[in-house]
C-alpha atoms as a PDB file:
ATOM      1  CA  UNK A   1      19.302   7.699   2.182  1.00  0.00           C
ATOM      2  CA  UNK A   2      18.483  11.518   1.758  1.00  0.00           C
ATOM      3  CA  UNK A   3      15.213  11.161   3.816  1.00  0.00           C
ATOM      4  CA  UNK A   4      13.318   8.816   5.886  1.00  0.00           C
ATOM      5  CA  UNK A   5      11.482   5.901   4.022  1.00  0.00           C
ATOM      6  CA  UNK A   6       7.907   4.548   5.180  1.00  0.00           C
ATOM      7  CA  UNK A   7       7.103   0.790   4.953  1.00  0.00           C
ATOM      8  CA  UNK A   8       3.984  -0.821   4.538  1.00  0.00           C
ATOM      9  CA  UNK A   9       3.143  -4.384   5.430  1.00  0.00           C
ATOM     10  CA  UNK A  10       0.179  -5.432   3.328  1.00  0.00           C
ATOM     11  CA  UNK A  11      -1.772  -8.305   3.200  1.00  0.00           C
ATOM     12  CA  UNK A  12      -2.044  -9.146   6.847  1.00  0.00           C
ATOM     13  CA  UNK A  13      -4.170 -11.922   8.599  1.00  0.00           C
ATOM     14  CA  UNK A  14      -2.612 -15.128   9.981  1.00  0.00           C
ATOM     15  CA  UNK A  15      -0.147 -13.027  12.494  1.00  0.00           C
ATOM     16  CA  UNK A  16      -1.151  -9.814  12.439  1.00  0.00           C
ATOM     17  CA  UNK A  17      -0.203  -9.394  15.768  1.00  0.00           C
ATOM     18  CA  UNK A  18       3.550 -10.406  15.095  1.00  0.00           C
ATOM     19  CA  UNK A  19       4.022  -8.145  12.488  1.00  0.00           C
ATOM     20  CA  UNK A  20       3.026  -5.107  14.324  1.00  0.00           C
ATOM     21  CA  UNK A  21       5.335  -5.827  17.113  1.00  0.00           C
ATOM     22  CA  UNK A  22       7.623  -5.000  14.356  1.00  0.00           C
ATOM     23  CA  UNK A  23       6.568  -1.303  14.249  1.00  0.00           C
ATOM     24  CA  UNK A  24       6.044  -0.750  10.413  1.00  0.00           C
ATOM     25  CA  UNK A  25       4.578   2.561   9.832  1.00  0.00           C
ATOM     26  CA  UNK A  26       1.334   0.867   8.241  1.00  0.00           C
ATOM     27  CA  UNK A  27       0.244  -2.667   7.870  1.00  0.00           C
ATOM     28  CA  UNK A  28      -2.195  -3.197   5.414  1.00  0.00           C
ATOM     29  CA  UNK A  29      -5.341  -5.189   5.582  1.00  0.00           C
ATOM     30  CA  UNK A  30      -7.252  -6.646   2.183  1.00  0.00           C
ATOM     31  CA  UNK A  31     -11.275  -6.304   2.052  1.00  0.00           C
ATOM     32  CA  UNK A  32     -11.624  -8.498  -1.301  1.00  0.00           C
ATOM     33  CA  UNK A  33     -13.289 -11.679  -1.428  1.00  0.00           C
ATOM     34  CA  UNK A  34     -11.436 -13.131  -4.077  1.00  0.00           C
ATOM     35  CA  UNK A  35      -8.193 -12.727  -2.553  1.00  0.00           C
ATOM     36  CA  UNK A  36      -6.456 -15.566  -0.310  1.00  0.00           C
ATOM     37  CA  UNK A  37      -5.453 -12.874   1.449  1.00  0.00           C
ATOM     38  CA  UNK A  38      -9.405 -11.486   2.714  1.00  0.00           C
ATOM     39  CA  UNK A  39      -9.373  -9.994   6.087  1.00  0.00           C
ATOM     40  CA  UNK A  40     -12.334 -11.715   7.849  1.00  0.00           C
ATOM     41  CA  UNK A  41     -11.202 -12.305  11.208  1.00  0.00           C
ATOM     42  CA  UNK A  42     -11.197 -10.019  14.305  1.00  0.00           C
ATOM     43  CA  UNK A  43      -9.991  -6.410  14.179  1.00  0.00           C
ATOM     44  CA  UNK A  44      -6.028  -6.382  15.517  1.00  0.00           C
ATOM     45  CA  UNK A  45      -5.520  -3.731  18.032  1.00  0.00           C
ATOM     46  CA  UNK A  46      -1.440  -2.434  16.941  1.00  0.00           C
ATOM     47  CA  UNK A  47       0.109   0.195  18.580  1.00  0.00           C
ATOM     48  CA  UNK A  48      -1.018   3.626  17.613  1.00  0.00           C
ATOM     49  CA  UNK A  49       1.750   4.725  16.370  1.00  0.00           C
ATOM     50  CA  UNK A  50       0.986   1.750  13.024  1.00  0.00           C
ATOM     51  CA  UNK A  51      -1.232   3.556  10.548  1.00  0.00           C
ATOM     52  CA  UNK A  52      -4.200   0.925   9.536  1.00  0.00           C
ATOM     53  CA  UNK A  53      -4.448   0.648   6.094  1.00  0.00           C
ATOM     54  CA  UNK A  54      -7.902  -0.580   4.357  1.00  0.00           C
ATOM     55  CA  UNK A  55      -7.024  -2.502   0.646  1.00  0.00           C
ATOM     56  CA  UNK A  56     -10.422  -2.375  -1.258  1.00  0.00           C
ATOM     57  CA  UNK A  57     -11.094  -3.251  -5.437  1.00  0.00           C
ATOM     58  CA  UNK A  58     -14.225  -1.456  -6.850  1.00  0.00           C
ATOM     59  CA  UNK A  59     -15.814  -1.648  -3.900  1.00  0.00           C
ATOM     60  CA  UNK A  60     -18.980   0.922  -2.920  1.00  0.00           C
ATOM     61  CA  UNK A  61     -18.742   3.745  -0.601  1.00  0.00           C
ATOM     62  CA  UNK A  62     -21.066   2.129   1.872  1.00  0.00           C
ATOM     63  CA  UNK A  63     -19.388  -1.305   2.514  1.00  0.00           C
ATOM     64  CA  UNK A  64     -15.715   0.957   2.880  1.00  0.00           C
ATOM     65  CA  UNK A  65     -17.750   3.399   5.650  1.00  0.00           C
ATOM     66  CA  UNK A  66     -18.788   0.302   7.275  1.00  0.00           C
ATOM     67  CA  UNK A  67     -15.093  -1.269   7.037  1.00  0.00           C
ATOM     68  CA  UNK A  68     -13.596   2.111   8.284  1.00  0.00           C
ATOM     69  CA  UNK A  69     -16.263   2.507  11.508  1.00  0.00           C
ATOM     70  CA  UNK A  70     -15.329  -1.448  12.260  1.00  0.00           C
ATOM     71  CA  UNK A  71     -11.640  -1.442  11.673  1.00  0.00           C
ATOM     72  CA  UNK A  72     -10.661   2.008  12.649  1.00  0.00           C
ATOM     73  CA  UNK A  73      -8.781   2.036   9.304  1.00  0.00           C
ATOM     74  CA  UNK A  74      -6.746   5.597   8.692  1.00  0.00           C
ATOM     75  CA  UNK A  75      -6.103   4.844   4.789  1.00  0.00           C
ATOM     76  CA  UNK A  76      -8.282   3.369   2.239  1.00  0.00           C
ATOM     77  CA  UNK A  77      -6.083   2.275  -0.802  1.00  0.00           C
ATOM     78  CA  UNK A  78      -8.172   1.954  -3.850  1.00  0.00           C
ATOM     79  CA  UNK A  79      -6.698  -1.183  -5.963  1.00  0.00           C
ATOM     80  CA  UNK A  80      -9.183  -1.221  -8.609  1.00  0.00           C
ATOM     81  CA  UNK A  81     -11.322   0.801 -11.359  1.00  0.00           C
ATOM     82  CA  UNK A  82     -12.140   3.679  -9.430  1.00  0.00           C
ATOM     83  CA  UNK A  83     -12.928   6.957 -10.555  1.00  0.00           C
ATOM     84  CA  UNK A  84     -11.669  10.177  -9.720  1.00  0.00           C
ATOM     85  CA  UNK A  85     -15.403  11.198  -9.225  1.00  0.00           C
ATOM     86  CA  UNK A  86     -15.466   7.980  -6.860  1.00  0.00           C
ATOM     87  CA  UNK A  87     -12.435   9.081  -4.666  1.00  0.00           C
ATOM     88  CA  UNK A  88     -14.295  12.866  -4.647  1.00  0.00           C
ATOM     89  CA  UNK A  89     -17.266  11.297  -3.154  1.00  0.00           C
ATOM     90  CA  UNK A  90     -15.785   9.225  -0.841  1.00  0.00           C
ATOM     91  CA  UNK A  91     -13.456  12.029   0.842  1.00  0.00           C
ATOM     92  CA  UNK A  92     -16.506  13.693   0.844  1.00  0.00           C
ATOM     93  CA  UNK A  93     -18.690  10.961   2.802  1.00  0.00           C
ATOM     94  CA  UNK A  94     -15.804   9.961   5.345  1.00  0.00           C
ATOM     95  CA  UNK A  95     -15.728  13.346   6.648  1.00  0.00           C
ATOM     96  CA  UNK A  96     -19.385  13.821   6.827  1.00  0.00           C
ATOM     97  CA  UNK A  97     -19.324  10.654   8.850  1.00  0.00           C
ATOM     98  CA  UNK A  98     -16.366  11.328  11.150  1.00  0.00           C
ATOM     99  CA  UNK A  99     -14.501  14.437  12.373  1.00  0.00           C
ATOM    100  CA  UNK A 100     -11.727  13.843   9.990  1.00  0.00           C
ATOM    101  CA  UNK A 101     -11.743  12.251   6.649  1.00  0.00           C
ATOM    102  CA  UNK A 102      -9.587   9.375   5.922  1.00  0.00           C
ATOM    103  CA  UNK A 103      -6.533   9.515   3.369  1.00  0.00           C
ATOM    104  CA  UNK A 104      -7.103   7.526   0.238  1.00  0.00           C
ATOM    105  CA  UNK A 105      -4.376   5.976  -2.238  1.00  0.00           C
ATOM    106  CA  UNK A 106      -4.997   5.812  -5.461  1.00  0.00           C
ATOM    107  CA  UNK A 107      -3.291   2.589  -6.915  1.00  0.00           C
ATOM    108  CA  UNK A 108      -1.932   1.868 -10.506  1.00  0.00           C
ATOM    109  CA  UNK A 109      -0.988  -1.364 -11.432  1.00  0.00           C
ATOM    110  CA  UNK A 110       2.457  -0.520 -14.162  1.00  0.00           C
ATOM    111  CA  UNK A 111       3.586  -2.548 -17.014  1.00  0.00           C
ATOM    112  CA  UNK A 112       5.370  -1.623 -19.719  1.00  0.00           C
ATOM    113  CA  UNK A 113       2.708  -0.262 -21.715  1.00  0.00           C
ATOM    114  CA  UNK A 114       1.582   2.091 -18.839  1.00  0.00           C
ATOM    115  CA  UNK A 115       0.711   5.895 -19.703  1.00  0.00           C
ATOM    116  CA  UNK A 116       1.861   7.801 -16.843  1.00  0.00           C
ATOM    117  CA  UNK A 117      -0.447  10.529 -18.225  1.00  0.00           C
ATOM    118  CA  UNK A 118      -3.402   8.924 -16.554  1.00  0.00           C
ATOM    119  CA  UNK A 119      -1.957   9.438 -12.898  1.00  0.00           C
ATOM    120  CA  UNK A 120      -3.143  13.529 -14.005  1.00  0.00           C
ATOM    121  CA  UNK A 121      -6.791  13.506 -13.036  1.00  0.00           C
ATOM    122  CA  UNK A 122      -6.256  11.448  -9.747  1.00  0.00           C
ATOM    123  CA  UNK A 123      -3.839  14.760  -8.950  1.00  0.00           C
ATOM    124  CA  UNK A 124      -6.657  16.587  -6.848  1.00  0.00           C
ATOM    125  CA  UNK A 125      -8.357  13.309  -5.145  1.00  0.00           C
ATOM    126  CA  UNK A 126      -5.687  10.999  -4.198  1.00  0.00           C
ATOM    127  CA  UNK A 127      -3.296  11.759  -0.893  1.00  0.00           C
ATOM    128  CA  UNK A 128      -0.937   9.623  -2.419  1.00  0.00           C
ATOM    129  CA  UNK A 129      -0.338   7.415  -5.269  1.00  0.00           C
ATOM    130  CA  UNK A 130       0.961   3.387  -5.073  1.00  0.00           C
ATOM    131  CA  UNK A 131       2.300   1.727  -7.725  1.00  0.00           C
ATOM    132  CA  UNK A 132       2.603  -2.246  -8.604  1.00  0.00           C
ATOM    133  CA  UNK A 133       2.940  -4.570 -10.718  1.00  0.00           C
ATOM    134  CA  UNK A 134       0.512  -5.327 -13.390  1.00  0.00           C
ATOM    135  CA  UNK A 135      -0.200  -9.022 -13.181  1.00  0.00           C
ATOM    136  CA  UNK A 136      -3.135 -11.651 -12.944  1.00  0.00           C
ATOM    137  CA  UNK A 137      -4.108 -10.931  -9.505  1.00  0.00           C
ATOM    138  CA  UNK A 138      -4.776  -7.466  -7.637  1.00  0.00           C
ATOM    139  CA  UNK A 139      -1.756  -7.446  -5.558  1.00  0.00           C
ATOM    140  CA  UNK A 140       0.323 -10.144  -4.571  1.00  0.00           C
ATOM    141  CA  UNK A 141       1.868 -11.041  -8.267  1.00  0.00           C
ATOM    142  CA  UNK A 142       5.550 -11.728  -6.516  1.00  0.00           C
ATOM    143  CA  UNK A 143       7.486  -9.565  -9.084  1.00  0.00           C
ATOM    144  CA  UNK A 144       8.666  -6.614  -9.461  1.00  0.00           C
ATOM    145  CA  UNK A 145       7.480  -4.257 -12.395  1.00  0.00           C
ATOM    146  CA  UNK A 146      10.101  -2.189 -14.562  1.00  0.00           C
ATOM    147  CA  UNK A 147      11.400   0.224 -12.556  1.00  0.00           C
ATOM    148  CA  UNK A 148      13.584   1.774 -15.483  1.00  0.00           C
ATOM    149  CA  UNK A 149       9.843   3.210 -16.214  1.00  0.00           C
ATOM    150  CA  UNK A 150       9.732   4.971 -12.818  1.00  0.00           C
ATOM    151  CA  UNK A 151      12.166   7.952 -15.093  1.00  0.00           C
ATOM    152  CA  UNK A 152       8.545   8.697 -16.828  1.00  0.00           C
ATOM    153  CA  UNK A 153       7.459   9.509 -13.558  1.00  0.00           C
ATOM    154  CA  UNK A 154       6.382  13.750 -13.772  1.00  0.00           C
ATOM    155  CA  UNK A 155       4.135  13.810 -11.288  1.00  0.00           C
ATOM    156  CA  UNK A 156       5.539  15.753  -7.892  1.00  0.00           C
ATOM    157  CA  UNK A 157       2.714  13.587  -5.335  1.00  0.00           C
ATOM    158  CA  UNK A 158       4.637  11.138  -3.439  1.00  0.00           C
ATOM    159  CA  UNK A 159       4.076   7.485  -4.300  1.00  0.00           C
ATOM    160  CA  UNK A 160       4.142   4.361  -2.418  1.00  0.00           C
ATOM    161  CA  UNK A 161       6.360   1.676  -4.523  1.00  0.00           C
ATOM    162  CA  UNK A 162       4.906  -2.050  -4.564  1.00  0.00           C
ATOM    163  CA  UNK A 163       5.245  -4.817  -6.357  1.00  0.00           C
ATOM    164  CA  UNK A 164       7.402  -8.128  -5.659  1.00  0.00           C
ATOM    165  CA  UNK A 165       9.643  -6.385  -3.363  1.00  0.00           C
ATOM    166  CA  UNK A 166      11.771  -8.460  -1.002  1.00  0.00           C
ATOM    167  CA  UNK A 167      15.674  -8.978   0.339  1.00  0.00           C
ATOM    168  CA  UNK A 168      16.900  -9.711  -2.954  1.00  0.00           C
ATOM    169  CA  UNK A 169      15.977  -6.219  -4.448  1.00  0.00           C
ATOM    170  CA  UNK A 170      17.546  -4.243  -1.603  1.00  0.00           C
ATOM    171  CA  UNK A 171      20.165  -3.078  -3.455  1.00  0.00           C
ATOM    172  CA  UNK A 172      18.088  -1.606  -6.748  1.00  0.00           C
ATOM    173  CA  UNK A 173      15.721  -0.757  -4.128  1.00  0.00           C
ATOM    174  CA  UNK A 174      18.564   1.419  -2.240  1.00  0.00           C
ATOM    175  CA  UNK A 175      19.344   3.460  -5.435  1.00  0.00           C
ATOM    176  CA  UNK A 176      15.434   3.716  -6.106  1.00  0.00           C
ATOM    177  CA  UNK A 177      15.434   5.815  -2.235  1.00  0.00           C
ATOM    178  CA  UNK A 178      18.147   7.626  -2.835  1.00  0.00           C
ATOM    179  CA  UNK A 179      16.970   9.031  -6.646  1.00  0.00           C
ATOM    180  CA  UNK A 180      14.796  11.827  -6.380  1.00  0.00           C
ATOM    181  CA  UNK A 181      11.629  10.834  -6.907  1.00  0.00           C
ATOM    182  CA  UNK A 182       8.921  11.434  -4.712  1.00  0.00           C
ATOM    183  CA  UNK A 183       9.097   8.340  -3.088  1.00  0.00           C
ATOM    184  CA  UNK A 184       7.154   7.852   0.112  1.00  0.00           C
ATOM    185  CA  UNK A 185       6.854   4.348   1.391  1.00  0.00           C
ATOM    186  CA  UNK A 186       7.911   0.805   0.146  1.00  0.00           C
ATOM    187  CA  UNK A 187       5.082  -1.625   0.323  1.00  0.00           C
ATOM    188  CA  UNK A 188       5.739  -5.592   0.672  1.00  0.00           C
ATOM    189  CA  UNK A 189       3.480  -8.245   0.698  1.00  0.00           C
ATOM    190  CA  UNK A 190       4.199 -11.991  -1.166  1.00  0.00           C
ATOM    191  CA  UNK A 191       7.808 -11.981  -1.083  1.00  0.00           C
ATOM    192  CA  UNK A 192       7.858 -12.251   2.957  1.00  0.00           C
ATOM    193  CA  UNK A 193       4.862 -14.860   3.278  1.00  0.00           C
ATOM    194  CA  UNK A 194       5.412 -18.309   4.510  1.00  0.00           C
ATOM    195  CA  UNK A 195       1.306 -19.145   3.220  1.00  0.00           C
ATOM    196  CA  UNK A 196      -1.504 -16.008   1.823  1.00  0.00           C
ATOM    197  CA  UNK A 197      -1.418 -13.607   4.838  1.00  0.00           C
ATOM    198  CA  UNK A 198       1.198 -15.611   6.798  1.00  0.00           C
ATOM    199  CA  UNK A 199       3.972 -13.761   7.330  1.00  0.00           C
ATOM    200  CA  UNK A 200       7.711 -14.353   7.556  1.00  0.00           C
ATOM    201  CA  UNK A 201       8.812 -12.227  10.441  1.00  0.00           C
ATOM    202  CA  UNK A 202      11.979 -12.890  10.894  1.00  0.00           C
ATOM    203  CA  UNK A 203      12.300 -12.152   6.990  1.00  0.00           C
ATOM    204  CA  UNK A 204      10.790  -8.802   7.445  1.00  0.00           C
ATOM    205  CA  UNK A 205      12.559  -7.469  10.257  1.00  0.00           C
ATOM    206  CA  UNK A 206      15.568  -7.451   8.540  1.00  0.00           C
ATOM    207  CA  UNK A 207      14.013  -5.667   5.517  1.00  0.00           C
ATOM    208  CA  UNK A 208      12.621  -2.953   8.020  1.00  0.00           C
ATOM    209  CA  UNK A 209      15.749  -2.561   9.450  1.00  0.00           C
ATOM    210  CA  UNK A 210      17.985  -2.810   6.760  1.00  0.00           C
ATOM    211  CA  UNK A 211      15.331   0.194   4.994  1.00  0.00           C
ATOM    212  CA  UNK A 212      15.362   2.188   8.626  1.00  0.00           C
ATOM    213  CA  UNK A 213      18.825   1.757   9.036  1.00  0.00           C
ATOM    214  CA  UNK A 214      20.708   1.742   6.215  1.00  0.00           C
ATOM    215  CA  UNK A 215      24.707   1.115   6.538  1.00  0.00           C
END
C-alpha cells in the first residue's frame, strides 16, 4: 500500500478489553440509547497508544463534555444531524473545558443518491470525515455502500471508510488503499461480531494484520 492505513474498531462493549490487546489505532465506543451496541458499562483502560473514540447521534454538547471528562475519549464522531454551527461550538467548548480540544468526525451515511457537495461546509469544522452506509440503523447496517461513488469524492480531507467491511472485501478494499484518495482509516464494526458489541477476535486480528501487513 503507498502509505500506512489506520483501523478503527467500533462498537465495543462485551470484550473491550480483548480487542485492545489487539492494538487497533482506535476502538470506538457508541453513546446512543437505541443502539444494541450502547456503551453503559465501566470505562476500559487500553493502552495509550489506542485512540478512544466517542460515537454520538444528535446528541447535546453537555451530555458529550460529560462523556469526554468520564471516558477520556480523544475523538467524538458525530453520526447524526449535526450542524456545522454544532461542530463550531463544540470545538469551541472542549477546549474551554480542557487544555486541548478533542478531534471531531463528521459522519455521512452514502447511498446512491448522495450529493458529495454537502461534505463542503463541514470543510472548516470537521478533523476528518467517515463515511458509511446509508441504511435503517445508525451504524451497524452489515453492508457495504457503493464504493464506485467514492470517484465523486473532491474533497482533499482525509476520510475514514465504514460500512459492512469485513474479510470478504479485502481485496476491493486493497485497491480502495492503494487509489489515491485521501483515505485515512478503515472502520469495522458488524461484520466481526459474534452478538451487538461482542466481538470476533480471532476474526479481526487477521483483518488488522492482513491491512498492517499487506503481502
Amino acid at each position: 500500500m503507498k502509505r500506512k492505513i489506520k483501523i478503527k474498531v467500533c462498537g465495543n462493549k462485551e470484550n473491550a478489553n480483548d480487542v485492545a490487546l489487539l492494538q487497533p489505532d482506535y476502538m470506538g465506543f457508541i453513546f446512543y440509547k437505541d443502539s444494541p451496541r450502547n456503551f453503559d458499562t465501566v470505562p476500559p483502560a487500553p493502552d495509550e497508544n489506542i485512540k478512544k473514540v466517542g460515537v454520538f447521534v444528535n446528541p447535546s454538547i453537555e451530555e458529550i463534555l460529560e462523556k469526554i471528562e468520564l471516558f477520556q475519549l480523544d475523538i467524538i464522531q458525530l453520526h447524526g444531524n449535526e450542524s456545522p454551527q454544532f461542530c463550531e461550538e463544540l470545538r469551541n467548548a472542549s477546549l474551554s473545558d480542557r487544555k486541548q480540544s478533542v478531534e471531531i468526525w463528521k459522519v455521512f451515511s452514502i447511498d446512491d443518491q448522495f450529493n458529495f457537495e454537502e461534505l463542503e461546509c463541514y470543510e472548516a469544522v470537521a478533523d476528518k470525515f467517515l463515511l458509511d452506509t446509508k441504511g435503517e440503523h445508525k451504524g451497524g447496517n452489515g453492508y457495504t455502500f457503493n464504493w464506485k461513488l467514492l470517484e465523486k469524492y473532491t474533497s482533499k480531507k482525509q476520510f475514514i471508510l465504514s460500512g459492512g467491511i469485513g474479510i470478504d472485501q479485502l481485496t476491493m478494499l486493497k485497491d480502495i488503499l492503494n487509489s489515491d484518495l485521501p483515505v485515512y482509516a478503515v472502520d469495522v464494526n458488524s461484520k466481526f461480531e459474534l452478538g451487538p458489541g461482542l466481538k470476533n477476535v480471532d476474526g479481526l486480528k487477521s483483518f488488522i494484520e492482513s491491512i498492517k501487513n499487506p503481502v
